[in-house]
Protein backbone atom coordinates (compact mmCIF):
# COMPACT_ATOMS: atom_id res chain seq x y z
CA UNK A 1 -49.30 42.88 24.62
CA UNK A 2 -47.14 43.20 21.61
CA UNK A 3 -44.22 42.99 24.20
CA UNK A 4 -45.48 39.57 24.82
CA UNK A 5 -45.89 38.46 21.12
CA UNK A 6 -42.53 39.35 20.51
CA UNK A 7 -41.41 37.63 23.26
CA UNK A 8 -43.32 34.63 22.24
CA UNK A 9 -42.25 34.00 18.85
CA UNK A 10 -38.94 34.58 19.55
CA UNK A 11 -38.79 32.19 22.60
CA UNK A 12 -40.11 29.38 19.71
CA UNK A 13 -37.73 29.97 17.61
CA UNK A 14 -38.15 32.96 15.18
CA UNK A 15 -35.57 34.61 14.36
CA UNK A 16 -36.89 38.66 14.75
CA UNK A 17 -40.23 39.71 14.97
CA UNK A 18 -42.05 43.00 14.28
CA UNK A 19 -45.48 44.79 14.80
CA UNK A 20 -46.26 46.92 11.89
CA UNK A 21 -49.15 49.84 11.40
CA UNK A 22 -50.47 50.06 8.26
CA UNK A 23 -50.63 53.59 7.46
CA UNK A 24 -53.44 53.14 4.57
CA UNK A 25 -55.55 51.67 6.83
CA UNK A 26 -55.42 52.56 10.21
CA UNK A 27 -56.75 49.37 11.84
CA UNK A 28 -54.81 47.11 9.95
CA UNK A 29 -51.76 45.95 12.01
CA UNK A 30 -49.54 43.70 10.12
CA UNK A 31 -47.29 41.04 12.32
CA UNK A 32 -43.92 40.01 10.49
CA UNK A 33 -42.18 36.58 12.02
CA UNK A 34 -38.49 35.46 10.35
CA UNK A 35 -37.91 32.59 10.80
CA UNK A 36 -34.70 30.48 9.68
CA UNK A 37 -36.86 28.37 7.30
CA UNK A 38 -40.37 27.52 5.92
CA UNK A 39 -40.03 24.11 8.20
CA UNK A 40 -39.38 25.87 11.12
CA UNK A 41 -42.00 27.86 10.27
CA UNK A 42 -44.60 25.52 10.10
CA UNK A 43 -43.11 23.66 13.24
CA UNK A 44 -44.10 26.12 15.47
CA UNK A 45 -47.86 25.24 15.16
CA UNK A 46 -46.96 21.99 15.88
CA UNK A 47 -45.95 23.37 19.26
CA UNK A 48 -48.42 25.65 20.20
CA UNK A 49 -48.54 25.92 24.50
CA UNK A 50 -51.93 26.83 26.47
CA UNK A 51 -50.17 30.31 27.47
CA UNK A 52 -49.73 31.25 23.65
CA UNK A 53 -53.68 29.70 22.86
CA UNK A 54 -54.41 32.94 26.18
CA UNK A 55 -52.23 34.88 24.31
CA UNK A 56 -53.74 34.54 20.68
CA UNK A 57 -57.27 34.77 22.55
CA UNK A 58 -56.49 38.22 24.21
CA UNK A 59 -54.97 39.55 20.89
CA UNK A 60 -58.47 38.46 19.27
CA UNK A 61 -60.40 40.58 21.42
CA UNK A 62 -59.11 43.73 19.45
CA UNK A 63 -60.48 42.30 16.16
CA UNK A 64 -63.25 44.21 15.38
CA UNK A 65 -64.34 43.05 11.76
CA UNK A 66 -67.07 40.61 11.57
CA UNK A 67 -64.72 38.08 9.27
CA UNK A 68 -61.39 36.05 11.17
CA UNK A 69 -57.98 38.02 10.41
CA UNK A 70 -56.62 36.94 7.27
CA UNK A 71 -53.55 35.84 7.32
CA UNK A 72 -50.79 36.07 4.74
CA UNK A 73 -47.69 34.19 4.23
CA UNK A 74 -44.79 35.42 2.23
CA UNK A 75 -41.15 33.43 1.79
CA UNK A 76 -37.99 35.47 0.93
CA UNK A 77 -35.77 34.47 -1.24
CA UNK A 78 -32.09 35.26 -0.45
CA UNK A 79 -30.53 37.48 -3.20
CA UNK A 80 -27.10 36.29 -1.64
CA UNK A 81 -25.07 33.98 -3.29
CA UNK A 82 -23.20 31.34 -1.70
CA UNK A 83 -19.54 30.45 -2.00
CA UNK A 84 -18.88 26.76 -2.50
């Protein structure tokens, strides 16, 4: 299934995806999306398709904590510095 997340995101537009285990606490699986910027982040919910809604429904089926996932949202800030 992570195959197909992957897959997903990167078909709308991310720009690498990864599945992470958190080793602290071993049910805690963290997903980390780059994408080229914060509006093309947010586009992609603007585009969401009926196979990703199956998708995201399948994935919930693994959650086994009585609260939704939480999600966090983090925005990197390029330590590179441009030439002009």
């Amino acid at each position: 299934m992570h195959g197909e997340s992957r897959i997903s995101r990167l078909r709308h537009g991310a720009l690498s995806w990864e599945l992470l285990h958190d080793l602290n606490e071993p049910g805690r699986f963290i997903e980390v999306v780059v994408d080229e910027s914060w509006t093309d982040h947010l586009r992609r919910f603007d585009r969401v398709t009926a196979s990703e809604l199956s998708l995201r429904d399948r994935k919930m089926e693994f959650h086994i904590a009585s609260e939704p996932p939480r999600v966090t949202r983090y925005v990197m800030e390029s330590t590179i510095k441009r030439r002009s």
